[in-house]
C-alpha atoms as a PDB file:
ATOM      1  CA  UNK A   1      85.523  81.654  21.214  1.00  0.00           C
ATOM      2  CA  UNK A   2      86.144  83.866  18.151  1.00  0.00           C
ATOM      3  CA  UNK A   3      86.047  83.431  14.429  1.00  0.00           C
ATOM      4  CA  UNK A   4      86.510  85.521  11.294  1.00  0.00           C
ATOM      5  CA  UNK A   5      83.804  86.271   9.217  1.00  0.00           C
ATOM      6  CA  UNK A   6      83.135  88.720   6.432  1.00  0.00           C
ATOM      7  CA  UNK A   7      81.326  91.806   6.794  1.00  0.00           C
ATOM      8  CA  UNK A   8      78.394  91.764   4.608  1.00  0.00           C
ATOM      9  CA  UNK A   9      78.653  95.126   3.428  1.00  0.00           C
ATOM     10  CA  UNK A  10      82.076  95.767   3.134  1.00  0.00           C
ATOM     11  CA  UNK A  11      83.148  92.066   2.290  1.00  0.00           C
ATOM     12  CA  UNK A  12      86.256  92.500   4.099  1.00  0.00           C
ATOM     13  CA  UNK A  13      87.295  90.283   7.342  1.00  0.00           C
ATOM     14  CA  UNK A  14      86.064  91.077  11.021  1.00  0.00           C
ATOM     15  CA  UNK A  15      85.831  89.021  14.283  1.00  0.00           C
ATOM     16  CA  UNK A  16      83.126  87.667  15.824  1.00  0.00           C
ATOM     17  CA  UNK A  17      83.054  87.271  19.882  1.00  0.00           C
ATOM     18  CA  UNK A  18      80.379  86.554  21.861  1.00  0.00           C
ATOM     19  CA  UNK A  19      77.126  87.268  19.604  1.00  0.00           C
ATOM     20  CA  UNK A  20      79.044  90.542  18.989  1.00  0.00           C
ATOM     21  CA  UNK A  21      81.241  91.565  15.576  1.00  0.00           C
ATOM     22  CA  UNK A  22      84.483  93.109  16.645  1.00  0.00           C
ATOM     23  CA  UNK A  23      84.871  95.060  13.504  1.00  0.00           C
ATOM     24  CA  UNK A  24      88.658  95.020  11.708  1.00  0.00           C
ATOM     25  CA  UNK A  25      90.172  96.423   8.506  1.00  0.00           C
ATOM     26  CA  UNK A  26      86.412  97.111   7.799  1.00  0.00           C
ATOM     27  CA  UNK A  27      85.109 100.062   5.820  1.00  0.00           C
ATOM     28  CA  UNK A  28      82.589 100.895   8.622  1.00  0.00           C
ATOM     29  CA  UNK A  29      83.844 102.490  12.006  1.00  0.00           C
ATOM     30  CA  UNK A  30      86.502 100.138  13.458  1.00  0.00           C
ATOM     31  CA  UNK A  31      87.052  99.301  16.855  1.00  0.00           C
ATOM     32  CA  UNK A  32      89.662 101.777  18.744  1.00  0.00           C
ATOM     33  CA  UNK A  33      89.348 101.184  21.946  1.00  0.00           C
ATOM     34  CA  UNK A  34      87.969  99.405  25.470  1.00  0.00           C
ATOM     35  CA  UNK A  35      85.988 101.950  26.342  1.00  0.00           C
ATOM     36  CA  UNK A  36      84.241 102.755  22.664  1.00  0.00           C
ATOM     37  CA  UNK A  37      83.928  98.921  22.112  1.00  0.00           C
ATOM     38  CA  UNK A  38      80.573  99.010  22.957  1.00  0.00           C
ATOM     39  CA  UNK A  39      79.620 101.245  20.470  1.00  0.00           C
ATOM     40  CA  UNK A  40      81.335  98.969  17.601  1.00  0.00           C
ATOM     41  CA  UNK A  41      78.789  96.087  18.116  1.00  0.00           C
ATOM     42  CA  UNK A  42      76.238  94.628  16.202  1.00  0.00           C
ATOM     43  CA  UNK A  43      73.804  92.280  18.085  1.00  0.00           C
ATOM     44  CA  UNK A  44      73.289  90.286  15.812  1.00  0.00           C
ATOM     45  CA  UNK A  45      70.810  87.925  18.370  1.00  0.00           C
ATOM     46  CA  UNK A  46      67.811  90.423  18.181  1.00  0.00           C
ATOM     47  CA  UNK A  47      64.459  89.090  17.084  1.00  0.00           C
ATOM     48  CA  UNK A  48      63.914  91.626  14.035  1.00  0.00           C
ATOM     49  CA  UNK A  49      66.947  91.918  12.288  1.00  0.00           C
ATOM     50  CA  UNK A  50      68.485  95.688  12.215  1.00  0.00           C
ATOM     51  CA  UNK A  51      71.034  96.835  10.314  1.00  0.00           C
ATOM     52  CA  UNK A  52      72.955 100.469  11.441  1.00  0.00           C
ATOM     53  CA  UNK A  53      74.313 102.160   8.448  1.00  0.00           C
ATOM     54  CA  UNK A  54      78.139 104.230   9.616  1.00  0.00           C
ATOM     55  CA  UNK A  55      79.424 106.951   7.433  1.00  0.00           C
ATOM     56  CA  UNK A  56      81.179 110.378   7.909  1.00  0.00           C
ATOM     57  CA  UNK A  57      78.336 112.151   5.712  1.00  0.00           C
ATOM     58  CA  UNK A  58      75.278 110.218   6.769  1.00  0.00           C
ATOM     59  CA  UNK A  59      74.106 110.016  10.741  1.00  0.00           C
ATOM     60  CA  UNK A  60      73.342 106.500  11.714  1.00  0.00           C
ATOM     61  CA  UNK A  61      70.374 104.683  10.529  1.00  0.00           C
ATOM     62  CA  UNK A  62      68.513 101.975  11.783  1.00  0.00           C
ATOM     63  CA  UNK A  63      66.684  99.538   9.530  1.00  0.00           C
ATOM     64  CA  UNK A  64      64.285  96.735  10.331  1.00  0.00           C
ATOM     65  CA  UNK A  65      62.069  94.801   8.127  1.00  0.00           C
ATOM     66  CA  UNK A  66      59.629  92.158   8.449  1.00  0.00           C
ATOM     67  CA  UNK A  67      56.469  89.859   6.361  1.00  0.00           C
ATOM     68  CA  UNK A  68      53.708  90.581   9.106  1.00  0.00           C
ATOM     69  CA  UNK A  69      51.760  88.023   6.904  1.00  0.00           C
ATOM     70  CA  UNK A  70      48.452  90.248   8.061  1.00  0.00           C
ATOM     71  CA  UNK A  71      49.476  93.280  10.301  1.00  0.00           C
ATOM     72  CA  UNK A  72      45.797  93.539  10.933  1.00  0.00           C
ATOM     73  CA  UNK A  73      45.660  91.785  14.006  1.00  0.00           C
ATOM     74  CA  UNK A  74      49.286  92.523  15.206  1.00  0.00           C
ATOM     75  CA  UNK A  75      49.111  96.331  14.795  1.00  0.00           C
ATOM     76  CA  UNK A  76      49.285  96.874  18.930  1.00  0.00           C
ATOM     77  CA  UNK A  77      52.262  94.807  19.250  1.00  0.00           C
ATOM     78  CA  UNK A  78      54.199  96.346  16.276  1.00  0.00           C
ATOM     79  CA  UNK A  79      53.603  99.803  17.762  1.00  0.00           C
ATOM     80  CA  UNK A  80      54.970  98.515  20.880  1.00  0.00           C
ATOM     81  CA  UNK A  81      58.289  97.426  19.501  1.00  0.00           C
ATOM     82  CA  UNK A  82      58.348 100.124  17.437  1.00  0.00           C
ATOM     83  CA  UNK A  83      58.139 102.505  20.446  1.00  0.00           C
ATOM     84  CA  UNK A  84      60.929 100.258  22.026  1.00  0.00           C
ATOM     85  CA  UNK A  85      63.242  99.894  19.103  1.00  0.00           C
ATOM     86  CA  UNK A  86      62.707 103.431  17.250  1.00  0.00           C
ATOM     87  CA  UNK A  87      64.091 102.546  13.768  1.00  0.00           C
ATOM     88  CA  UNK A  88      64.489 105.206  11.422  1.00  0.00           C
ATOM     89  CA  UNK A  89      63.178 102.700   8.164  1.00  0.00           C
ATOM     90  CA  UNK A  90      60.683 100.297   8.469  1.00  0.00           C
ATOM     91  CA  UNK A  91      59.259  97.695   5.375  1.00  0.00           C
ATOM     92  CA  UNK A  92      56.468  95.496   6.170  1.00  0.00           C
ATOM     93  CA  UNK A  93      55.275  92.918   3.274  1.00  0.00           C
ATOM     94  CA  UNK A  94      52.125  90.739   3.100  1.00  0.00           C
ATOM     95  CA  UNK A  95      50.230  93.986   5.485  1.00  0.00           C
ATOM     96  CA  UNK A  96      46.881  92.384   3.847  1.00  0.00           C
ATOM     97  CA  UNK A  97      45.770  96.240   4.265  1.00  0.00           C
ATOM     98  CA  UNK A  98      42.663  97.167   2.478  1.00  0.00           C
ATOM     99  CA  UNK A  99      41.451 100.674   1.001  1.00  0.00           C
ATOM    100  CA  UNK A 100      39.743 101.119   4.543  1.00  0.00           C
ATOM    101  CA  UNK A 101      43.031 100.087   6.576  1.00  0.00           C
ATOM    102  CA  UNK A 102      45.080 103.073   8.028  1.00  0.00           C
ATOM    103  CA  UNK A 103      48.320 101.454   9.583  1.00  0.00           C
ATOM    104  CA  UNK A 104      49.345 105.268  10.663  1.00  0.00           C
ATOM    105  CA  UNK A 105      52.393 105.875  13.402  1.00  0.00           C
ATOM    106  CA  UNK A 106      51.823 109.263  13.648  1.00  0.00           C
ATOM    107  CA  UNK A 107      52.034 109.284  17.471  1.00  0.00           C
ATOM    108  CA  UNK A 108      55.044 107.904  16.639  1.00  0.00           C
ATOM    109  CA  UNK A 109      56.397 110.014  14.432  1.00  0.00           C
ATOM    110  CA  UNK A 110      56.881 107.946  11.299  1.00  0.00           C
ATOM    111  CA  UNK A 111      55.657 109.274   7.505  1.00  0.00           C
ATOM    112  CA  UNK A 112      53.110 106.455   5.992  1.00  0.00           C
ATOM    113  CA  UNK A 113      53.971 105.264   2.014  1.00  0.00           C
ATOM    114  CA  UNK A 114      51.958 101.928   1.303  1.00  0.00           C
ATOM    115  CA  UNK A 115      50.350 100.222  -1.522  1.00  0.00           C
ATOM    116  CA  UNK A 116      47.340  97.944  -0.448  1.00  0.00           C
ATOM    117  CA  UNK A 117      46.011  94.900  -3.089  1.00  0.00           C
ATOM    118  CA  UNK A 118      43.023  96.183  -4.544  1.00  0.00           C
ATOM    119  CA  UNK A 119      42.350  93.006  -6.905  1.00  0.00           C
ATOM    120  CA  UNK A 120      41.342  89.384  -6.001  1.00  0.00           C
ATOM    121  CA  UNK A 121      39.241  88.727  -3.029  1.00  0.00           C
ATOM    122  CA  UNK A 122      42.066  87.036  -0.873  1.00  0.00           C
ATOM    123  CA  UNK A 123      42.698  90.882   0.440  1.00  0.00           C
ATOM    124  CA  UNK A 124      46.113  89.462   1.017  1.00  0.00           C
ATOM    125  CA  UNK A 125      49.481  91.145  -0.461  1.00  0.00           C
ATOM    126  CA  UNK A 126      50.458  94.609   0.489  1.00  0.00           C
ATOM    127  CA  UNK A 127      53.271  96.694   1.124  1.00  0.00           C
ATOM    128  CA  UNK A 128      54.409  99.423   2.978  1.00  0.00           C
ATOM    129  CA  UNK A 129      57.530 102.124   4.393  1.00  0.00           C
ATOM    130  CA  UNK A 130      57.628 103.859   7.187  1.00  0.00           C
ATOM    131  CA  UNK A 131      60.406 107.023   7.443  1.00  0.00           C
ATOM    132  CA  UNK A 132      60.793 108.479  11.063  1.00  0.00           C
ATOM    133  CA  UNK A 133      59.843 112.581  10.544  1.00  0.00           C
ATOM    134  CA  UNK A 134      63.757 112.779  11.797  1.00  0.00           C
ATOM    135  CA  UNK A 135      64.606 112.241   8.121  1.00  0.00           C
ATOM    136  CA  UNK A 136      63.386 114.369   5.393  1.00  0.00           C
ATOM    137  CA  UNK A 137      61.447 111.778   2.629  1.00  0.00           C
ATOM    138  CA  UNK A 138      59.225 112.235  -0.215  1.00  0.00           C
ATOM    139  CA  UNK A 139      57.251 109.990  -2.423  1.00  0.00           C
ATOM    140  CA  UNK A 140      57.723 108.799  -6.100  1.00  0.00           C
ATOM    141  CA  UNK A 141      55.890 110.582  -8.267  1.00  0.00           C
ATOM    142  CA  UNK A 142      53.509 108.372 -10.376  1.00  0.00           C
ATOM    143  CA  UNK A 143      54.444 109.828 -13.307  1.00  0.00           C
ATOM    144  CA  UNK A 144      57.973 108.010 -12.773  1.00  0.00           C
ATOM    145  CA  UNK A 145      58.241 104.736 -14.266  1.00  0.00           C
ATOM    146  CA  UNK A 146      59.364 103.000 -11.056  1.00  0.00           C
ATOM    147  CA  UNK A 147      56.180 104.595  -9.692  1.00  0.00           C
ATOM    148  CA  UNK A 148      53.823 102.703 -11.709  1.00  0.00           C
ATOM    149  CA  UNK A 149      55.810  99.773 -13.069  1.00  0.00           C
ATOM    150  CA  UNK A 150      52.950  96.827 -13.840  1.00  0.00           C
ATOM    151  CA  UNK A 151      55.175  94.330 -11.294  1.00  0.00           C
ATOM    152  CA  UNK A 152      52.518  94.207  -8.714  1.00  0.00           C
ATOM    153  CA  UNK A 153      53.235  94.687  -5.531  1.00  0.00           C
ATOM    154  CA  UNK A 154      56.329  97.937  -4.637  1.00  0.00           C
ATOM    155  CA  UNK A 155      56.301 100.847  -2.942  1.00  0.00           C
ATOM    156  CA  UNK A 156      58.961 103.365  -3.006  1.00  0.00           C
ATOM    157  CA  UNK A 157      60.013 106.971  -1.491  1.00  0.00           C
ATOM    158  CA  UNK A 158      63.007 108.852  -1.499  1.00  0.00           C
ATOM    159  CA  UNK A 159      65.176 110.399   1.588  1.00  0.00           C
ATOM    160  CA  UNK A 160      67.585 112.888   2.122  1.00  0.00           C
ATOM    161  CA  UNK A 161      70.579 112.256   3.080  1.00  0.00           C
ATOM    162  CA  UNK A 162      73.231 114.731   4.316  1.00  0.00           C
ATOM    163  CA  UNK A 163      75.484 116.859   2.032  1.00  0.00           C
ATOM    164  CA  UNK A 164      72.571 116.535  -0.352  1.00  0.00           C
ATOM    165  CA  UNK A 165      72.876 112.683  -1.149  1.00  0.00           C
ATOM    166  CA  UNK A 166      69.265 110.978  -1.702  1.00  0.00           C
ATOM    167  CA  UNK A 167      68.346 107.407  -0.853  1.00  0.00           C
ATOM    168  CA  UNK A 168      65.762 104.898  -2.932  1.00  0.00           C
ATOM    169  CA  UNK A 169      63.853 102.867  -0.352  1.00  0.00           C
ATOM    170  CA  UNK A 170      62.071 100.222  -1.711  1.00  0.00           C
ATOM    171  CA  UNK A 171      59.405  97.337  -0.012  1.00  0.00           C
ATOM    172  CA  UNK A 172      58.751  94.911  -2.579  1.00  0.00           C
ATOM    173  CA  UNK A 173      56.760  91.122  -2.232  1.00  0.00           C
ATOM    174  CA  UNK A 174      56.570  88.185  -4.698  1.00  0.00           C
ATOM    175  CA  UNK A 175      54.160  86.031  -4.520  1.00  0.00           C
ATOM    176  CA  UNK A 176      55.456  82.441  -4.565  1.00  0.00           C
ATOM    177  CA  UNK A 177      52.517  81.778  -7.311  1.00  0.00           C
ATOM    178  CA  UNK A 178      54.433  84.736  -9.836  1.00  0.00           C
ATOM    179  CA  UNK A 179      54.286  83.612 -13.526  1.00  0.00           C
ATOM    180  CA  UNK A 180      57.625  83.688 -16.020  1.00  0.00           C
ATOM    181  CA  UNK A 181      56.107  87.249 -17.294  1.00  0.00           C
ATOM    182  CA  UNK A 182      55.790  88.505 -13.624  1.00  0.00           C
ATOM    183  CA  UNK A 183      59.008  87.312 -13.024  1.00  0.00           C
ATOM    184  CA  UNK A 184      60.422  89.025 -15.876  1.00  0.00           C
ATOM    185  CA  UNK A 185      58.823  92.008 -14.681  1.00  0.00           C
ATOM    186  CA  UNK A 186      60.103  92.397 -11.356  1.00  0.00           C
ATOM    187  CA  UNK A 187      63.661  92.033 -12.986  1.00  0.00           C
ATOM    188  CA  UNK A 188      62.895  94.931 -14.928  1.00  0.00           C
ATOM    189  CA  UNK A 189      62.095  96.856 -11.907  1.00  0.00           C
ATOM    190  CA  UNK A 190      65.122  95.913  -9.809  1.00  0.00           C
ATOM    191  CA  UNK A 191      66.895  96.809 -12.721  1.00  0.00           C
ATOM    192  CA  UNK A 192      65.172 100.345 -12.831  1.00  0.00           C
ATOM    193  CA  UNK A 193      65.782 100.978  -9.400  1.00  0.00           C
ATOM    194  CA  UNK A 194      69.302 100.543  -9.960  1.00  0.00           C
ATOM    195  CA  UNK A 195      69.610 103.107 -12.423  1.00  0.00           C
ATOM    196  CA  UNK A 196      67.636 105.436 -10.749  1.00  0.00           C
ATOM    197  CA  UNK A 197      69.295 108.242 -10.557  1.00  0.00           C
ATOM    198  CA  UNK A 198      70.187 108.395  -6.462  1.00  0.00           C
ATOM    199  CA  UNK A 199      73.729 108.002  -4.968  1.00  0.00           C
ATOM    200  CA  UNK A 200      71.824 104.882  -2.707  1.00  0.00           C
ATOM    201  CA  UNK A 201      69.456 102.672  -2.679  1.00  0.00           C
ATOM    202  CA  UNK A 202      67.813 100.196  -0.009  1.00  0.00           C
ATOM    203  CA  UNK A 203      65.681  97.582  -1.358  1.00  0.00           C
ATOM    204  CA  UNK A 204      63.760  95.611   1.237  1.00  0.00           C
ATOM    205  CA  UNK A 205      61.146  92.496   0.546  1.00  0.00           C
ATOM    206  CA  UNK A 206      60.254  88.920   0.212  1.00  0.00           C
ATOM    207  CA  UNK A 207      61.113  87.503  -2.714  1.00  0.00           C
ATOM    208  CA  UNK A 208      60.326  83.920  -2.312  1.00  0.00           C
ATOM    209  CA  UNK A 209      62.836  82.708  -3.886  1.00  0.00           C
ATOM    210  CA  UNK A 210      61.732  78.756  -3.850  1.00  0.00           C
ATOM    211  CA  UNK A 211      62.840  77.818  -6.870  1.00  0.00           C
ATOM    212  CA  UNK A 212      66.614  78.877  -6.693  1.00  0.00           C
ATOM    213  CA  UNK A 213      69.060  75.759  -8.510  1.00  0.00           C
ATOM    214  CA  UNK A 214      72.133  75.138  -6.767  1.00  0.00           C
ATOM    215  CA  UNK A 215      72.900  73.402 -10.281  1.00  0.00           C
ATOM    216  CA  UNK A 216      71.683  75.896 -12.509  1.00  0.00           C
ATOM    217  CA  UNK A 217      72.401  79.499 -13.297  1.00  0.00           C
ATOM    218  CA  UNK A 218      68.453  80.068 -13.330  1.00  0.00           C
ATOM    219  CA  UNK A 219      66.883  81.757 -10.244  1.00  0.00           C
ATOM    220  CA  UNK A 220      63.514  80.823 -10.598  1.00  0.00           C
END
């Protein structure tokens, strides 16, 4: 059975069949054929969500993201997906890393940007980006404000994109215990990392959002 849904990049209307979107009057590559069709899917059953990026300038990316809620003790099994699936992105929130922790996929050739918590003694919190050596990426300087906003928990890089184009990745978590001020705060970064001055940007993260009124206009 089939039903129309919207794409949720594009917004426009595409058919679903089977687990699989048949893509239509979409702004991403549409279907053309039998024997392509394959290529037009997006399984959208797998157990860590991906999302593949289409574009005339840009080669295909692959994007997954995930709350490991301690990648400590799950490290073996995420390099084993990661071997399987070979993303070119990865965010992880709530890595718990510490100073000492070295969550590194070299063997695997991914580039390593993280910020571990380094206050409290719950050694919980932490974020991090991996960027597959495939893609050319650099980190933010600290110097930049997005850098070294005083929202607690971000990390960000930038990649290159072709014909020159740069990207703003972004892994950010909120803690579900955030204050008003810390609230405030992380609007103020959102809103600096859409004015940064890239021509995209991909913001991954949890955000918690708990205390979202369906009668209100207020998000927290």
């Amino acid at each position: 059975m089939s039903r129309k849904v919207k794409c949720p990049i594009c917004k426009k209307s595409f058919v679903k069949l089977n687990m699989h979107y048949a893509k239509s009057n979409c702004g991403l590559q549409s279907q053309n054929n039998d024997e392509d069709s394959d290529k037009n899917y997006i399984d959208s059953s797998q157990e860590i969500s991906q999302t593949r990026v289409k574009s005339e300038d840009i080669f295909d990316l692959t994007c997954i993201y995930t709350n490991a809620q301690s990648l400590n003790n799950k490290f073996d099994e995420f390099k084993a997906r990661v071997n399987i699936m070979k993303p070119h992105i990865i965010g992880i929130s709530e890595t718990h890393g510490k100073r000492d922790s070295l969550f590194s996929l070299e063997d695997y050739n991914y580039k390593l940007y993280n910020k571990d918590r380094r206050h409290g003694s719950n050694g919980g919190g932490g974020v991090l980006i991996y960027i597959h050596e495939s893609i050319s990426s650099c980190p933010i300087a600290d110097s930049e404000e997005i850098s070294n906003h005083r929202f607690t928990e971000h990390v960000w890089c930038l990649i290159n994109l072709k014909n020159n184009e740069k990207c703003l990745i972004g892994c950010i978590y909120r803690r579900p215990s955030h204050t008003e001020a810390n609230n405030e705060l992380l609007l103020d970064l959102l809103y600096k990392a859409n004015n940064y001055k890239v021509q995209d940007i991909l913001i991954m993260g949890d955000f918690n959002w708990c205390y979202y009124s369906m009668r209100s206009t207020n998000i927290f």
